[in-house]
C-alpha atoms as a PDB file:
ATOM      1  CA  UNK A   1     -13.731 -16.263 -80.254  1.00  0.00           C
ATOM      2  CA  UNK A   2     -12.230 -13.925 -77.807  1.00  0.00           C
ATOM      3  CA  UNK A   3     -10.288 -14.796 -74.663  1.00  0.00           C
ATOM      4  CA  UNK A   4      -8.667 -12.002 -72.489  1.00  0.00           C
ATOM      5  CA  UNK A   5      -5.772 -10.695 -75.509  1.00  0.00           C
ATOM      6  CA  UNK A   6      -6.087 -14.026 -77.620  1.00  0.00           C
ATOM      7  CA  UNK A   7      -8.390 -14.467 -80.253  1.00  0.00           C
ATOM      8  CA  UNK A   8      -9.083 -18.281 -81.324  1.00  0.00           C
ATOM      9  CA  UNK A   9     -10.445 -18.783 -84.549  1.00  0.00           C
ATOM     10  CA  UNK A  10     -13.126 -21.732 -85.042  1.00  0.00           C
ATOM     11  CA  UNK A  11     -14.972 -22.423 -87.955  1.00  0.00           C
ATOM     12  CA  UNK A  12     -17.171 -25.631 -88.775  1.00  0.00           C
ATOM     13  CA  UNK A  13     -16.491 -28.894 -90.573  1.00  0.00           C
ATOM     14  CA  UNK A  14     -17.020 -28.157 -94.339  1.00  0.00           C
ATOM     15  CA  UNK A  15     -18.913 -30.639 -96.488  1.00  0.00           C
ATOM     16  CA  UNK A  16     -17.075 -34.037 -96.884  1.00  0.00           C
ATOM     17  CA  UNK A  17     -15.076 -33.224 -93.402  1.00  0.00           C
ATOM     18  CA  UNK A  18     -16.604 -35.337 -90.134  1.00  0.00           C
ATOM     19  CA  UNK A  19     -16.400 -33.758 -86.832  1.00  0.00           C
ATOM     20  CA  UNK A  20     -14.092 -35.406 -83.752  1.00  0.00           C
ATOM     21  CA  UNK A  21     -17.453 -36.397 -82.482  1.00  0.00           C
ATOM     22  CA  UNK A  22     -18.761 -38.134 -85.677  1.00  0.00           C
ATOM     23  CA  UNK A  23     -15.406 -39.805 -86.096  1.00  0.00           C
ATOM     24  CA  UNK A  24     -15.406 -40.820 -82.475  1.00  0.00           C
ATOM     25  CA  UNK A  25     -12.245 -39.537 -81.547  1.00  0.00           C
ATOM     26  CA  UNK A  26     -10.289 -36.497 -80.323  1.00  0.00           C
ATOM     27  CA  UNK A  27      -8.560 -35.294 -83.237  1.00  0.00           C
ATOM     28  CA  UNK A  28      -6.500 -32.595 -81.485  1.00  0.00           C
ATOM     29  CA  UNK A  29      -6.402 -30.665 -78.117  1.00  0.00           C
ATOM     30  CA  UNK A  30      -6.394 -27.103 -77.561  1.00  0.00           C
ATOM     31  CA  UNK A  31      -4.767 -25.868 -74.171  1.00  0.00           C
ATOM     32  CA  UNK A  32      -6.221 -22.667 -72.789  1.00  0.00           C
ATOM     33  CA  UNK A  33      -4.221 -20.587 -70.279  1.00  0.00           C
ATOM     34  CA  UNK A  34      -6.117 -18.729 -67.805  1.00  0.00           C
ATOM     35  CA  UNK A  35      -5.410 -16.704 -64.626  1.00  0.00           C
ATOM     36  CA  UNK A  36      -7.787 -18.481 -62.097  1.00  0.00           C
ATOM     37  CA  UNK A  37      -8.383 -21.712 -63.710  1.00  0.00           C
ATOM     38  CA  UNK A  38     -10.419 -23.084 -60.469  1.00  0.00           C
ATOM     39  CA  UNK A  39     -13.130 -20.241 -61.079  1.00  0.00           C
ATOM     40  CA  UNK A  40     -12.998 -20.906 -64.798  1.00  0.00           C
ATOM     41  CA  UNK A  41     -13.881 -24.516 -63.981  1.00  0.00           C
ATOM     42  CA  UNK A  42     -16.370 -23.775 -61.216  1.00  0.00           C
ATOM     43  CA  UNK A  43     -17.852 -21.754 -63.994  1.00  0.00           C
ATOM     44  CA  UNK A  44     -17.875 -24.171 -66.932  1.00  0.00           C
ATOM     45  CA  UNK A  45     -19.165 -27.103 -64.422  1.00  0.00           C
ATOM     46  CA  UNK A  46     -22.112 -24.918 -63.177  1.00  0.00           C
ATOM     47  CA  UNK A  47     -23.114 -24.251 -66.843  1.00  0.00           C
ATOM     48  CA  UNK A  48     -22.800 -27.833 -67.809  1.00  0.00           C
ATOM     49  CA  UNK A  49     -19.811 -28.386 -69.589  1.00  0.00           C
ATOM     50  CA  UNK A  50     -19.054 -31.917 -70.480  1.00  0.00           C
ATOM     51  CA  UNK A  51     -16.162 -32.342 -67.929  1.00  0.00           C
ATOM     52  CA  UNK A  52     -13.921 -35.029 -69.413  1.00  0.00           C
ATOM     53  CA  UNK A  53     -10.988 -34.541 -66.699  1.00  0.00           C
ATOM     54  CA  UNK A  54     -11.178 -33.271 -63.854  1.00  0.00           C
ATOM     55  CA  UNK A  55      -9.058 -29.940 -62.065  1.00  0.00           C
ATOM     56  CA  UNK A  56      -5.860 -31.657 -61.513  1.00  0.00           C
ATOM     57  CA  UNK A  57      -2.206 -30.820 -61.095  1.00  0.00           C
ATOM     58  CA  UNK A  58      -0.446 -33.213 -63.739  1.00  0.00           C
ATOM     59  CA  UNK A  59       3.322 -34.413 -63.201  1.00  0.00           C
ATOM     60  CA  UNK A  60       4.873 -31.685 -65.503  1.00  0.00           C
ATOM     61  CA  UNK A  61       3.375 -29.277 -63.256  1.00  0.00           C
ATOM     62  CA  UNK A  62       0.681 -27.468 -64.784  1.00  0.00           C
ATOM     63  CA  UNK A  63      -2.743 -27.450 -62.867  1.00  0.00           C
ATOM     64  CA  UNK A  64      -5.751 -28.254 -65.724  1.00  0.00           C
ATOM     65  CA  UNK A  65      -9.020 -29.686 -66.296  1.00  0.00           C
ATOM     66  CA  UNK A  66     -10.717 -30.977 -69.622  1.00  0.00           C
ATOM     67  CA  UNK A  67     -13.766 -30.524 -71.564  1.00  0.00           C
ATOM     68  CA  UNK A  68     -15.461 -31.903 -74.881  1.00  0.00           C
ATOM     69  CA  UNK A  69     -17.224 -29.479 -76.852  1.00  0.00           C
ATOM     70  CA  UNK A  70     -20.639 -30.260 -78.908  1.00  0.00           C
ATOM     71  CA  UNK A  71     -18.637 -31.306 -81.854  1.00  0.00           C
ATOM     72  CA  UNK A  72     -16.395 -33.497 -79.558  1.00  0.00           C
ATOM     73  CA  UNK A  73     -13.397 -31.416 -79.535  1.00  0.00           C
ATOM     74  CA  UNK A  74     -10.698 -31.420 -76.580  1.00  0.00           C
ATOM     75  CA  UNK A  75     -10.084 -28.098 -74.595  1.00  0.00           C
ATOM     76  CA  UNK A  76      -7.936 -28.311 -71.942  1.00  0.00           C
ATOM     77  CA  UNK A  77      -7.882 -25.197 -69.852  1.00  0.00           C
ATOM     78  CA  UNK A  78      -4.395 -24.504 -67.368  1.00  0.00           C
ATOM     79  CA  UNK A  79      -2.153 -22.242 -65.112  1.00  0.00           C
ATOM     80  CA  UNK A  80       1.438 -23.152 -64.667  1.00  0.00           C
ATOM     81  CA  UNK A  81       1.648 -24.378 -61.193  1.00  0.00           C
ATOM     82  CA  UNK A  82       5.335 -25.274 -60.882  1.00  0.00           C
ATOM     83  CA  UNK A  83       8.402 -25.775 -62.714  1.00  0.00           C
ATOM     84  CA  UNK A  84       9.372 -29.704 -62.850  1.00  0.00           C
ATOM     85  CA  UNK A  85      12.317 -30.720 -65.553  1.00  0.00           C
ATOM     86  CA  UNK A  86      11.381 -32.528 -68.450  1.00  0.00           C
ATOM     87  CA  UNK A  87      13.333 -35.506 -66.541  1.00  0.00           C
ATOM     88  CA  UNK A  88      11.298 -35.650 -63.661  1.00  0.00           C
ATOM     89  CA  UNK A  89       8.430 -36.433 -65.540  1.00  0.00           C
ATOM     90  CA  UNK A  90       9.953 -38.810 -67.707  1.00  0.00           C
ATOM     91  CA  UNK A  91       9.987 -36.741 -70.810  1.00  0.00           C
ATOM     92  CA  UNK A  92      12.536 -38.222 -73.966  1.00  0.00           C
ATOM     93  CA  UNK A  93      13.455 -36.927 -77.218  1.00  0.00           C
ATOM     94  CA  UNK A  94      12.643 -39.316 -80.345  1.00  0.00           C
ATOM     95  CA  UNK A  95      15.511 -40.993 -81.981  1.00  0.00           C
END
């Protein structure tokens, strides 16, 4: 798959493997960043994406929405929106 200069490869399960859908789980998230993510989600909601959060600016200040593909896999598609340090929003580093 091609976006703008990225390429993203994809490939399906193989036999034996169980897709996030099957398993009934998100087994990862992919985040996307595009240019005007409000169009891109205009876009994907007038096509019918399955919309599993909605355009919001989240508190480490990057303004996203959500969507679950066929096989049940996260995509979470972004522009920065403002700089917040990783204190503000509570961030910690593992002991």
């Amino acid at each position: 798959m091609h976006l703008g200069d990225a390429w993203i490869m994809v490939r399906k399960a193989r036999p034996g493997e169980l897709t996030p859908a099957q398993l009934g789980c998100w087994t990862q998230s992919l985040t996307v960043f595009v240019e005007d993510v409000e169009a891109h989600y205009k876009k994907a909601k007038a096509v019918g994406a399955k919309i599993v959060e909605e355009l919001n600016e989240t508190a480490y200040g990057e303004f996203q929405y959500g969507v679950e593909d066929l096989d049940g896999h996260h995509w979470l598609f972004a522009r920065h929106a403002r700089d917040v340090s990783p204190e503000d929003w509570g961030a910690k580093l593992a002991d």
